[in-house]
Structure formats: structure tokens, C-alpha cells
PDB file of N, CA and C in Angstrom:
ATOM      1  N   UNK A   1      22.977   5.352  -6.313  1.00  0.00           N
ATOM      2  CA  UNK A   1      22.331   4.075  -6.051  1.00  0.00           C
ATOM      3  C   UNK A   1      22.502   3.740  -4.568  1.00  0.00           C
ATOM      4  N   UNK A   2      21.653   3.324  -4.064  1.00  0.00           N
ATOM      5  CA  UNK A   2      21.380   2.925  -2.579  1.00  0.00           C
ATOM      6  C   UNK A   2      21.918   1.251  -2.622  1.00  0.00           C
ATOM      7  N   UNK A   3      22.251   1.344  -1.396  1.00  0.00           N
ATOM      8  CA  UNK A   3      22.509  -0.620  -1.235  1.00  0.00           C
ATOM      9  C   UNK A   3      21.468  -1.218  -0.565  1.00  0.00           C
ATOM     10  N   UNK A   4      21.652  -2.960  -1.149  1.00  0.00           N
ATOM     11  CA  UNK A   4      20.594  -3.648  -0.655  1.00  0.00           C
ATOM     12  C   UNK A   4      19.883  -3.486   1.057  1.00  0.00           C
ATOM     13  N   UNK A   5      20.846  -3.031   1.500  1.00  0.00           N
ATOM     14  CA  UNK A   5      20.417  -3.172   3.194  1.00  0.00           C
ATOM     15  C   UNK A   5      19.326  -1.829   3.313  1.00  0.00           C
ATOM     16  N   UNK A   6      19.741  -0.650   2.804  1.00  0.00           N
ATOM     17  CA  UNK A   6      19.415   1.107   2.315  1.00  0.00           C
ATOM     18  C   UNK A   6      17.515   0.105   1.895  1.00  0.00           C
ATOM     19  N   UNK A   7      18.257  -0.118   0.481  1.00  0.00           N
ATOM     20  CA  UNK A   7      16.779  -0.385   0.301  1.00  0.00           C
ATOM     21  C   UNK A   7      15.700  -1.430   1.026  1.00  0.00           C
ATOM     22  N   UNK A   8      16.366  -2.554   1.267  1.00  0.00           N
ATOM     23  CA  UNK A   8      15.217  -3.427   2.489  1.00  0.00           C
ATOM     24  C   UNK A   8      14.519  -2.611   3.952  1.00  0.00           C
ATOM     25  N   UNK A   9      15.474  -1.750   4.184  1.00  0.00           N
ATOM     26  CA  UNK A   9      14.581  -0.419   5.225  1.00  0.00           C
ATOM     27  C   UNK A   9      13.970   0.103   4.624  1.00  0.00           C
ATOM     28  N   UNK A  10      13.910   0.563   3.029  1.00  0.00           N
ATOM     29  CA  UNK A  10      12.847   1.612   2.503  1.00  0.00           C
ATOM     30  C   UNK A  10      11.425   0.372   2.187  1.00  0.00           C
ATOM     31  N   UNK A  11      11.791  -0.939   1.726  1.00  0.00           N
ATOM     32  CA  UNK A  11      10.546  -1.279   1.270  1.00  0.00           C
ATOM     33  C   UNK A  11       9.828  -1.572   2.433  1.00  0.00           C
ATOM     34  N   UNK A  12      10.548  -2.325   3.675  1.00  0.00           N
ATOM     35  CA  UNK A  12      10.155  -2.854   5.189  1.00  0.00           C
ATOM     36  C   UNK A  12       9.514  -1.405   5.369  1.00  0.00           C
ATOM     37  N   UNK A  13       9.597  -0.254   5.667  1.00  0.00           N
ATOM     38  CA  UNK A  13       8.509   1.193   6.184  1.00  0.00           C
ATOM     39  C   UNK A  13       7.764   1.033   5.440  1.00  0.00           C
ATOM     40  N   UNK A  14       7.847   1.047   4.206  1.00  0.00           N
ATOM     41  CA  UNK A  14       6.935   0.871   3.111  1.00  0.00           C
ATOM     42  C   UNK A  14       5.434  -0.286   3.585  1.00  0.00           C
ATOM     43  N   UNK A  15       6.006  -1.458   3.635  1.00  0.00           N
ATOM     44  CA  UNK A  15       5.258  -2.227   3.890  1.00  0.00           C
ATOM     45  C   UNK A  15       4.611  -1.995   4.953  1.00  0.00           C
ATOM     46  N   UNK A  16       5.063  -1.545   6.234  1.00  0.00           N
ATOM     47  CA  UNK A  16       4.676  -1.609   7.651  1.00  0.00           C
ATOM     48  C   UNK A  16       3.688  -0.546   7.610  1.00  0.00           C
ATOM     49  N   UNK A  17       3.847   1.105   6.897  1.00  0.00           N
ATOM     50  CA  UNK A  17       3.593   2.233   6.823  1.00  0.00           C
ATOM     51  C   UNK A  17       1.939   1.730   6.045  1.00  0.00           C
ATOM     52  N   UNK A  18       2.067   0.599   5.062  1.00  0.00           N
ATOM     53  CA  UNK A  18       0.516   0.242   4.395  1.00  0.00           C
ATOM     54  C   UNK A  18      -0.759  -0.043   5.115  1.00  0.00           C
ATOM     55  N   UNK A  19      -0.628  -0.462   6.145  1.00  0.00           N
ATOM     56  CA  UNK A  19      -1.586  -1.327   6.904  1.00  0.00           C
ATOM     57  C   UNK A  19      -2.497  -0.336   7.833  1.00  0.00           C
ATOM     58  N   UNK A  20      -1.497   0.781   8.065  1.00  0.00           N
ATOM     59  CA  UNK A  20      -2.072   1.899   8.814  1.00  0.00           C
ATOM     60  C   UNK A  20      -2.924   2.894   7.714  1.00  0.00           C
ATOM     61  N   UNK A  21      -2.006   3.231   6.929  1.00  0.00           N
ATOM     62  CA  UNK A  21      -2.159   4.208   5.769  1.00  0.00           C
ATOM     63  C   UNK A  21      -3.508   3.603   4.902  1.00  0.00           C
ATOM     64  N   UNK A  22      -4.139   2.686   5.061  1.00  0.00           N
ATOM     65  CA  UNK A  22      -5.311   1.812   4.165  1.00  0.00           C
ATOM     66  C   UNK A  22      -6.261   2.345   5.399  1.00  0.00           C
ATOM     67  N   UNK A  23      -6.265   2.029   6.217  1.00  0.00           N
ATOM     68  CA  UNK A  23      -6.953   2.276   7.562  1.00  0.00           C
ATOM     69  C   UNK A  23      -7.475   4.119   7.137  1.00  0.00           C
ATOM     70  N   UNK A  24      -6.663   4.636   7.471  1.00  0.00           N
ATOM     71  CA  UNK A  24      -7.254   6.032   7.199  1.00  0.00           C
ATOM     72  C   UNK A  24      -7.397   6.756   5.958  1.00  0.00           C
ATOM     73  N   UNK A  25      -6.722   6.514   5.037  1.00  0.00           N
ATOM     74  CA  UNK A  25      -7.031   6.919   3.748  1.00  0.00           C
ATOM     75  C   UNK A  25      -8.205   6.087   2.585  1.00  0.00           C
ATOM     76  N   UNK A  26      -8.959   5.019   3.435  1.00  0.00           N
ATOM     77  CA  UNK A  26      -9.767   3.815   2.921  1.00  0.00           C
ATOM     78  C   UNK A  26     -11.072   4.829   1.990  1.00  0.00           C
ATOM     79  N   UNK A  27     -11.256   5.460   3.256  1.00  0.00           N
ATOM     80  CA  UNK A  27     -12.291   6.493   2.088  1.00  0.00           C
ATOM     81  C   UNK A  27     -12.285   6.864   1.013  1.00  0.00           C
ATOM     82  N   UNK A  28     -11.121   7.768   0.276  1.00  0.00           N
ATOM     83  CA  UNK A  28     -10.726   8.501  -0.861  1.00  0.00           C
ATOM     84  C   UNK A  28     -10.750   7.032  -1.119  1.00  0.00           C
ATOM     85  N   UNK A  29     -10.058   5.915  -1.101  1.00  0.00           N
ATOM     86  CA  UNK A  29     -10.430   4.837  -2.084  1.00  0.00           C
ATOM     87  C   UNK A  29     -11.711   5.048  -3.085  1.00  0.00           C
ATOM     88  N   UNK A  30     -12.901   4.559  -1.763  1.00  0.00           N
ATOM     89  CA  UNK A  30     -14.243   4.230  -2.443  1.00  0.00           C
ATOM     90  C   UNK A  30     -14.646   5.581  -3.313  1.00  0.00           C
ATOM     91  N   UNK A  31     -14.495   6.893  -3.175  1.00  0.00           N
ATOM     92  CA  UNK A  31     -14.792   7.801  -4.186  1.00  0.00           C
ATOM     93  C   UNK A  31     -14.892   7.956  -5.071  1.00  0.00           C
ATOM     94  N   UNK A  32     -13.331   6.967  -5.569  1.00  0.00           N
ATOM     95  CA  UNK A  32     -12.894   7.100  -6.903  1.00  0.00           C
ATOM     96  C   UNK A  32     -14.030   6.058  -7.478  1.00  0.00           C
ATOM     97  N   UNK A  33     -14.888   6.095  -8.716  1.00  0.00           N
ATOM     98  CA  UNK A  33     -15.853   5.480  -9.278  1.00  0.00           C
ATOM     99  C   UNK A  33     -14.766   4.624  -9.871  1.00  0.00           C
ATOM    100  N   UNK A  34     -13.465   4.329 -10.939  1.00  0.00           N
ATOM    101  CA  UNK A  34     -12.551   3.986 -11.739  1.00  0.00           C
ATOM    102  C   UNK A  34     -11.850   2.731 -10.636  1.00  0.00           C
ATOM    103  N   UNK A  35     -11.499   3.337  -8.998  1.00  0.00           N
ATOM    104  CA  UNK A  35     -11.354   2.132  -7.762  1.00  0.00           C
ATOM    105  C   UNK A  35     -12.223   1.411  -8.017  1.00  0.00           C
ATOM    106  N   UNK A  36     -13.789   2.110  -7.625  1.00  0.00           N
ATOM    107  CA  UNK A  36     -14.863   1.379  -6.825  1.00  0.00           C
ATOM    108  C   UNK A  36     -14.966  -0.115  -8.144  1.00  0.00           C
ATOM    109  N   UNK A  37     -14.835   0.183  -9.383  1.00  0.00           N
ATOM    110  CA  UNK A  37     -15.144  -0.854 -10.569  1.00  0.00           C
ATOM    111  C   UNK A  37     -13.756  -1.715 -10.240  1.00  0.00           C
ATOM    112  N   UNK A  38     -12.583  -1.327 -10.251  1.00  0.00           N
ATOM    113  CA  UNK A  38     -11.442  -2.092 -10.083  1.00  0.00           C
ATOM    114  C   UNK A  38     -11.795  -2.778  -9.051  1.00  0.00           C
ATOM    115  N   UNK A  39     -11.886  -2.276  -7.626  1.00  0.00           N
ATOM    116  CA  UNK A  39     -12.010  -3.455  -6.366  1.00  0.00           C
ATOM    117  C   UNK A  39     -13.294  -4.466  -6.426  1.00  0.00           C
ATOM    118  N   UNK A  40     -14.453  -4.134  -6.958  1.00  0.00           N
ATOM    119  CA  UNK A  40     -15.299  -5.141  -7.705  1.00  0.00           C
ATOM    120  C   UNK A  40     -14.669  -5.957  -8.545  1.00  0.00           C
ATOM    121  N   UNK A  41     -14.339  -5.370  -9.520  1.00  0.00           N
ATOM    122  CA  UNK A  41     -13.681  -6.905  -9.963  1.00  0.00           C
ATOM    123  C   UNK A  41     -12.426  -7.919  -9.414  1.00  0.00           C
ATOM    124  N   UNK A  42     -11.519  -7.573  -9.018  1.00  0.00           N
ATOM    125  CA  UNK A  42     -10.793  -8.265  -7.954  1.00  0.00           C
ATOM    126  C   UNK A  42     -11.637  -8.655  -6.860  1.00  0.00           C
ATOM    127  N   UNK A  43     -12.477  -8.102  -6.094  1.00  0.00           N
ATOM    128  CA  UNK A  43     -13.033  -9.271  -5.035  1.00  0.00           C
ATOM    129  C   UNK A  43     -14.059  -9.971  -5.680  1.00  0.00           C
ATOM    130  N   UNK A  44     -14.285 -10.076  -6.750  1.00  0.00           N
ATOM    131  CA  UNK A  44     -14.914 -11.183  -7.775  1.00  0.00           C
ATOM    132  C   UNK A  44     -13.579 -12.499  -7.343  1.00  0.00           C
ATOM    133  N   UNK A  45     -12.863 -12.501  -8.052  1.00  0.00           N
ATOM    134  CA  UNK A  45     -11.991 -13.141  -8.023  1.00  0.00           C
ATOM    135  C   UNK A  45     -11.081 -13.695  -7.261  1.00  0.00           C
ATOM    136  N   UNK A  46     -10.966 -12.622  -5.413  1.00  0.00           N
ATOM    137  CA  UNK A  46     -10.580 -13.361  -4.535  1.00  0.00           C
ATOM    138  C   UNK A  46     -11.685 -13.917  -3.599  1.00  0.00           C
ATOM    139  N   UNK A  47     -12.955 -13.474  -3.673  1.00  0.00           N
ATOM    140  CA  UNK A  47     -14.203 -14.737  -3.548  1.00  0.00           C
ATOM    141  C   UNK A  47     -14.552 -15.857  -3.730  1.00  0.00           C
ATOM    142  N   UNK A  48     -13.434 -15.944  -5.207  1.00  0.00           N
ATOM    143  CA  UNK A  48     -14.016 -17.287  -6.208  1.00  0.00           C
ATOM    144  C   UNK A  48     -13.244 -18.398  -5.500  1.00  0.00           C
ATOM    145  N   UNK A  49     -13.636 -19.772  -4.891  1.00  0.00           N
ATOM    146  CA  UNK A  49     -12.563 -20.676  -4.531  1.00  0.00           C
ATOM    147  C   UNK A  49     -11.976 -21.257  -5.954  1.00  0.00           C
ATOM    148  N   UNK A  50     -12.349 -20.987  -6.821  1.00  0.00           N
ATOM    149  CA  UNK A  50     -11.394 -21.551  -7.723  1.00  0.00           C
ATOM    150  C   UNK A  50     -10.470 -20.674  -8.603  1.00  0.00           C
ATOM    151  N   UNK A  51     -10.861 -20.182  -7.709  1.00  0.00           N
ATOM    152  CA  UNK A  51      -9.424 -18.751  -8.400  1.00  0.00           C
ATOM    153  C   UNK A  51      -7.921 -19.438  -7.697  1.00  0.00           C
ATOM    154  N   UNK A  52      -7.056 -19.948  -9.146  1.00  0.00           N
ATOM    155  CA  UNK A  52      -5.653 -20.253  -8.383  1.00  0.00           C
ATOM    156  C   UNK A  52      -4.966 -18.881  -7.191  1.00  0.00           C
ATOM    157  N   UNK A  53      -4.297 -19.498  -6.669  1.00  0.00           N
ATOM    158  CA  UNK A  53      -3.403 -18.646  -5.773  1.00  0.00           C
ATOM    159  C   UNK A  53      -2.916 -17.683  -6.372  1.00  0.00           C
ATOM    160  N   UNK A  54      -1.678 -18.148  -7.381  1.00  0.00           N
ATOM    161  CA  UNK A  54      -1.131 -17.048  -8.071  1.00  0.00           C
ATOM    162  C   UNK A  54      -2.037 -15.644  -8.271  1.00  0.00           C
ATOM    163  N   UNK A  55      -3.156 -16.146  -8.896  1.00  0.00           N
ATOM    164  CA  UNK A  55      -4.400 -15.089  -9.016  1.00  0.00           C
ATOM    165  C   UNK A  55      -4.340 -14.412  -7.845  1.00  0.00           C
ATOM    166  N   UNK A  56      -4.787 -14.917  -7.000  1.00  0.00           N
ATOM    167  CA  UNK A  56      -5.286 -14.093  -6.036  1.00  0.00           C
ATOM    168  C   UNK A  56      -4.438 -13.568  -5.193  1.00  0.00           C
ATOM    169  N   UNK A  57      -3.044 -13.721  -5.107  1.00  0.00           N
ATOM    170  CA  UNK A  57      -2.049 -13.227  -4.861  1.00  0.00           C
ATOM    171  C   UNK A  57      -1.847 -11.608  -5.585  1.00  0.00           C
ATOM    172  N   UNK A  58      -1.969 -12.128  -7.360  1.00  0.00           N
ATOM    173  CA  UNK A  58      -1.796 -10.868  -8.294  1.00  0.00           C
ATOM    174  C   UNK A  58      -3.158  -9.761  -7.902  1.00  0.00           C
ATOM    175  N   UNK A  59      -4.738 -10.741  -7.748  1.00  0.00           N
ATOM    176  CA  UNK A  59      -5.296  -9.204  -7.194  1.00  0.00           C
ATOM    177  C   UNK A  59      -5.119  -8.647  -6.176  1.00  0.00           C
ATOM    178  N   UNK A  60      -4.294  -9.192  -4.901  1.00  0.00           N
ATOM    179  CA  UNK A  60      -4.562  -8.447  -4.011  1.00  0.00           C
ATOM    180  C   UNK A  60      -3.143  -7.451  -4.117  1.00  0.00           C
ATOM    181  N   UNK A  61      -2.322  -7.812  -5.084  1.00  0.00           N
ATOM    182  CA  UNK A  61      -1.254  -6.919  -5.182  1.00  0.00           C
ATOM    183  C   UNK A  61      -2.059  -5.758  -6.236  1.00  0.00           C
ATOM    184  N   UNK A  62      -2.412  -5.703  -7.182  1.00  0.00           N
ATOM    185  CA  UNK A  62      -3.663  -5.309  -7.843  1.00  0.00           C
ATOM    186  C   UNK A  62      -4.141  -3.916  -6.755  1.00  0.00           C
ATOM    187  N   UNK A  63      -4.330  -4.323  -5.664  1.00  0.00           N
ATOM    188  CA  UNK A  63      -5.429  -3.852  -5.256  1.00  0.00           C
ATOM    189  C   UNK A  63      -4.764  -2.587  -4.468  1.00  0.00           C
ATOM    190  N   UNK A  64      -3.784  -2.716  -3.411  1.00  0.00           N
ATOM    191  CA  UNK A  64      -2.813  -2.333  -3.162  1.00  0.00           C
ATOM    192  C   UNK A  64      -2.013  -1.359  -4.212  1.00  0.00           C
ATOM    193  N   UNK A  65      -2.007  -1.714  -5.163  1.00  0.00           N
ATOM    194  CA  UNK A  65      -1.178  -0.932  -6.583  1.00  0.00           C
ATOM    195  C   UNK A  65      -2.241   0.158  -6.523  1.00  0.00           C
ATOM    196  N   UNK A  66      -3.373  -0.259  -7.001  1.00  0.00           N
ATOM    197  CA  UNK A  66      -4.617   0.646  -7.249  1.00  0.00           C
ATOM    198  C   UNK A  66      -4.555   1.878  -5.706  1.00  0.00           C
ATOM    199  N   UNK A  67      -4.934   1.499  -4.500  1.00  0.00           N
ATOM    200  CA  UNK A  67      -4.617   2.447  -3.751  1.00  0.00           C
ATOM    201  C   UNK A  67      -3.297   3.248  -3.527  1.00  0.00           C
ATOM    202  N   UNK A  68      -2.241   2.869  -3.650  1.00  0.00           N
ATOM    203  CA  UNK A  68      -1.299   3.955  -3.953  1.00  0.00           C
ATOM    204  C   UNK A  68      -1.519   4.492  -5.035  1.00  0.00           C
ATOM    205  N   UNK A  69      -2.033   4.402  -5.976  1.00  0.00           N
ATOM    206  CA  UNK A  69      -1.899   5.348  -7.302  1.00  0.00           C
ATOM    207  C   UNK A  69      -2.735   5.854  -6.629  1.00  0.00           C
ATOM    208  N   UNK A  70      -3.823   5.532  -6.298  1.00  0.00           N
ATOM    209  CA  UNK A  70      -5.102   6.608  -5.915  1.00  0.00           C
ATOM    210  C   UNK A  70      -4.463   7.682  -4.635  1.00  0.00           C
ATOM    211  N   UNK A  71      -4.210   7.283  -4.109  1.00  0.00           N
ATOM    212  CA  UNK A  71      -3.612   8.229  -2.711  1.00  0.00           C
ATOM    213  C   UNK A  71      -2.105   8.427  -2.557  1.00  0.00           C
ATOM    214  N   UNK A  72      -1.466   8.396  -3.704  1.00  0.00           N
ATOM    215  CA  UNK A  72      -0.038   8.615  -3.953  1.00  0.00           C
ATOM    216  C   UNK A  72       0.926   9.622  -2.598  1.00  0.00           C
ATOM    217  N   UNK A  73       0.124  10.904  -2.516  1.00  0.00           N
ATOM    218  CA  UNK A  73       0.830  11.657  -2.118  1.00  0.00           C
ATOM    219  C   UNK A  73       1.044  11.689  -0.602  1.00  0.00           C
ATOM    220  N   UNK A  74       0.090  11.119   0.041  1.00  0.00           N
ATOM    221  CA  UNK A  74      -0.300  10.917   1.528  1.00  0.00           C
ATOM    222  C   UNK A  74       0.541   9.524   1.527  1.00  0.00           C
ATOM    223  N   UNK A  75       0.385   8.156   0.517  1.00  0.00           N
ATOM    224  CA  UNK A  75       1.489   6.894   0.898  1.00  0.00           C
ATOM    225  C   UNK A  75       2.652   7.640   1.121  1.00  0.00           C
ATOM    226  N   UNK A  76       2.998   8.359   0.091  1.00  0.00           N
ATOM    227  CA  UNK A  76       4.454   8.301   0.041  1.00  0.00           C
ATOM    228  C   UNK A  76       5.436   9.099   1.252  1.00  0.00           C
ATOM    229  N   UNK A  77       4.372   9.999   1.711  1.00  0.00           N
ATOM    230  CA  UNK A  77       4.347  11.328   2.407  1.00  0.00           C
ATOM    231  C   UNK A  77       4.336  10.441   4.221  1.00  0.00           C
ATOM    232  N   UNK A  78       3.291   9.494   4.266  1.00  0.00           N
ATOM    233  CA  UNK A  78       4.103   8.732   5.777  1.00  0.00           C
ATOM    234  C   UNK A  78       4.895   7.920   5.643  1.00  0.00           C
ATOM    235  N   UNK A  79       4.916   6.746   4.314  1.00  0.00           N
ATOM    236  CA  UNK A  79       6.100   5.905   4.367  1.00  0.00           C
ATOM    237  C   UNK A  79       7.351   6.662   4.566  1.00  0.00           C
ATOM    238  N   UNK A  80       7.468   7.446   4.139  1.00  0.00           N
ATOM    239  CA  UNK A  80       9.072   8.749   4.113  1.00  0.00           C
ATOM    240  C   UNK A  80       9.176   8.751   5.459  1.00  0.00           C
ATOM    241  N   UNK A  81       8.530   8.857   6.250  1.00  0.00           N
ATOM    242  CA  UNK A  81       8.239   9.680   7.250  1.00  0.00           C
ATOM    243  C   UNK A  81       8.839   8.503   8.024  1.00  0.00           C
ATOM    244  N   UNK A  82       8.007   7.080   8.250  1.00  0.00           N
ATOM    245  CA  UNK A  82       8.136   5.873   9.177  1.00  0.00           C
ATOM    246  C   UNK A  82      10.023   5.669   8.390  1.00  0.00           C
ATOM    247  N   UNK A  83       9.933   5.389   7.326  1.00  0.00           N
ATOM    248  CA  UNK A  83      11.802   5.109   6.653  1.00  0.00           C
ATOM    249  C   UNK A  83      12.480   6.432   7.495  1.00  0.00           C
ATOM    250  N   UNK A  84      12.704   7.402   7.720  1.00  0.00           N
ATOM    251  CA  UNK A  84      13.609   8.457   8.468  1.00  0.00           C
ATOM    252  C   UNK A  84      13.341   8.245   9.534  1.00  0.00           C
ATOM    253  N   UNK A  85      12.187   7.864  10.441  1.00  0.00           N
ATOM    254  CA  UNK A  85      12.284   7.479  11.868  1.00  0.00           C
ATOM    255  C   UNK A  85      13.060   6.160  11.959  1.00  0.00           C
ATOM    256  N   UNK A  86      12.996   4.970  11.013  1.00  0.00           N
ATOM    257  CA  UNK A  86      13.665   3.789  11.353  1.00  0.00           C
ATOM    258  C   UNK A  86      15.019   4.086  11.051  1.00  0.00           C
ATOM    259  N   UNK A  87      15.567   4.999  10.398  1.00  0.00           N
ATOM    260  CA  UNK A  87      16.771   5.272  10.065  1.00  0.00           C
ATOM    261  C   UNK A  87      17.872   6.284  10.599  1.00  0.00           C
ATOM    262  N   UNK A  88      16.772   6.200  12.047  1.00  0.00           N
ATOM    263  CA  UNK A  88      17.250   6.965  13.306  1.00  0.00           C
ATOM    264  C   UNK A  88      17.109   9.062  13.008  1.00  0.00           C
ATOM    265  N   UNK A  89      16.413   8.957  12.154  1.00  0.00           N
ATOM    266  CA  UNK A  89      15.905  10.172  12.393  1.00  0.00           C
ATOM    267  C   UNK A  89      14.309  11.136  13.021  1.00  0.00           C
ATOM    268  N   UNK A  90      13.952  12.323  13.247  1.00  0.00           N
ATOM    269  CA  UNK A  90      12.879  12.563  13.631  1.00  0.00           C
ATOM    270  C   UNK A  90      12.139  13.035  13.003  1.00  0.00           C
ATOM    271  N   UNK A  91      11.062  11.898  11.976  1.00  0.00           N
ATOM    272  CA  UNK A  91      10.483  13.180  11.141  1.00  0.00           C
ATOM    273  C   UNK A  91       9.092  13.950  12.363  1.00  0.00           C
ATOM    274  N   UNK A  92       8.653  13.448  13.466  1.00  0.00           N
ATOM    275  CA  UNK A  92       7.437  14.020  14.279  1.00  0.00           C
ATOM    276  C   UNK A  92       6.886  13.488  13.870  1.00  0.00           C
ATOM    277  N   UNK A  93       6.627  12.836  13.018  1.00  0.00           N
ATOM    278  CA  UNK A  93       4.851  11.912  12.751  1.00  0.00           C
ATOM    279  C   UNK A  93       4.949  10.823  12.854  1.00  0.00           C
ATOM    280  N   UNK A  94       5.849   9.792  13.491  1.00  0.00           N
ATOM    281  CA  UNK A  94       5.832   8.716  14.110  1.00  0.00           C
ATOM    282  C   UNK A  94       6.793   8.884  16.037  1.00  0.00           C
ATOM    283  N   UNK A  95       6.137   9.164  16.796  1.00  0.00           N
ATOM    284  CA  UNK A  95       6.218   9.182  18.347  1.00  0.00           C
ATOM    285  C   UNK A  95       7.101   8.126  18.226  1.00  0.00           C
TER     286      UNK A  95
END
């Protein structure tokens, strides 16, 4: 078992590692026909102004969920990568 500090560096790369990783892997998203129906219906719903917060909080986590499952191996494969550079190591794919 890892400690709380261990893990707040793995989810913090995690998080930081998303914003880029959506950026270039955005394509293989739309491919998937099973995405393309999922992100339709969630931006139904974060469109709607009367969609409570909570909602639209849960699709855009939703949505996010949906692209890592879809591109599993490439998230996991730079988040690793950005967590061992912040953890003072070199993986080469973050300069």
C-alpha cells in the first residue's frame, strides 16, 4: 500500500497528464460509434440549463471515464510517465 502523499502525486500526474492526453488522443475518441452515442448524450445534458450541477458535474466525469476506457493504454502509458518524472525520475517523454 502506498501513502496518502505517494498517492496525491499519482492522481495530481494523472490529472495534469489528462488535458494533454484528450488533445491528442481526441480522435480514437470519435471512432468509437459506442463513444460517439455516449458523448451525445452527455452533451445533451451539459447543454441543458436546467440540468442541476451535480448532473453535470457526473457527465463530465462520465465523459472523461468513457475516454480512458476508450484509450486505456496510451492514458495510462503517459500518466506513468509524467508520475516518474514528478517523482524525480527520467522516463524521456516529459523534457
Amino acid at each position: 500500500m502506498i501513502s496518502q502523499t505517494e498517492y496525491e502525486k499519482v492522481i495530481e500526474s494523472f490529472m495534469m497528464e489528462m488535458e494533454a492526453i484528450v488533445v491528442v488522443q481526441s480522435a480514437k475518441l470519435s471512432l468509437s460509434p459506442e463513444s460517439v452515442k455516449m458523448l451525445d448524450e452527455h452533451f445533451v445534458k451539459l447543454r441543458d440549463s436546467k440540468t442541476p450541477s451535480k448532473e453535470i458535474l457526473a457527465a463530465a466525469f462520465a465523459l472523461v471515464d468513457e475516454f480512458v476506457e476508450t484509450n486505456h493504454a496510451d492514458v495510462f502509458k503517459e500518466a506513468y510517465a509524467l508520475y516518474v518524472d514528478m517523482s524525480g525520475g527520467k522516463s524521456h517523454r516529459h523534457p
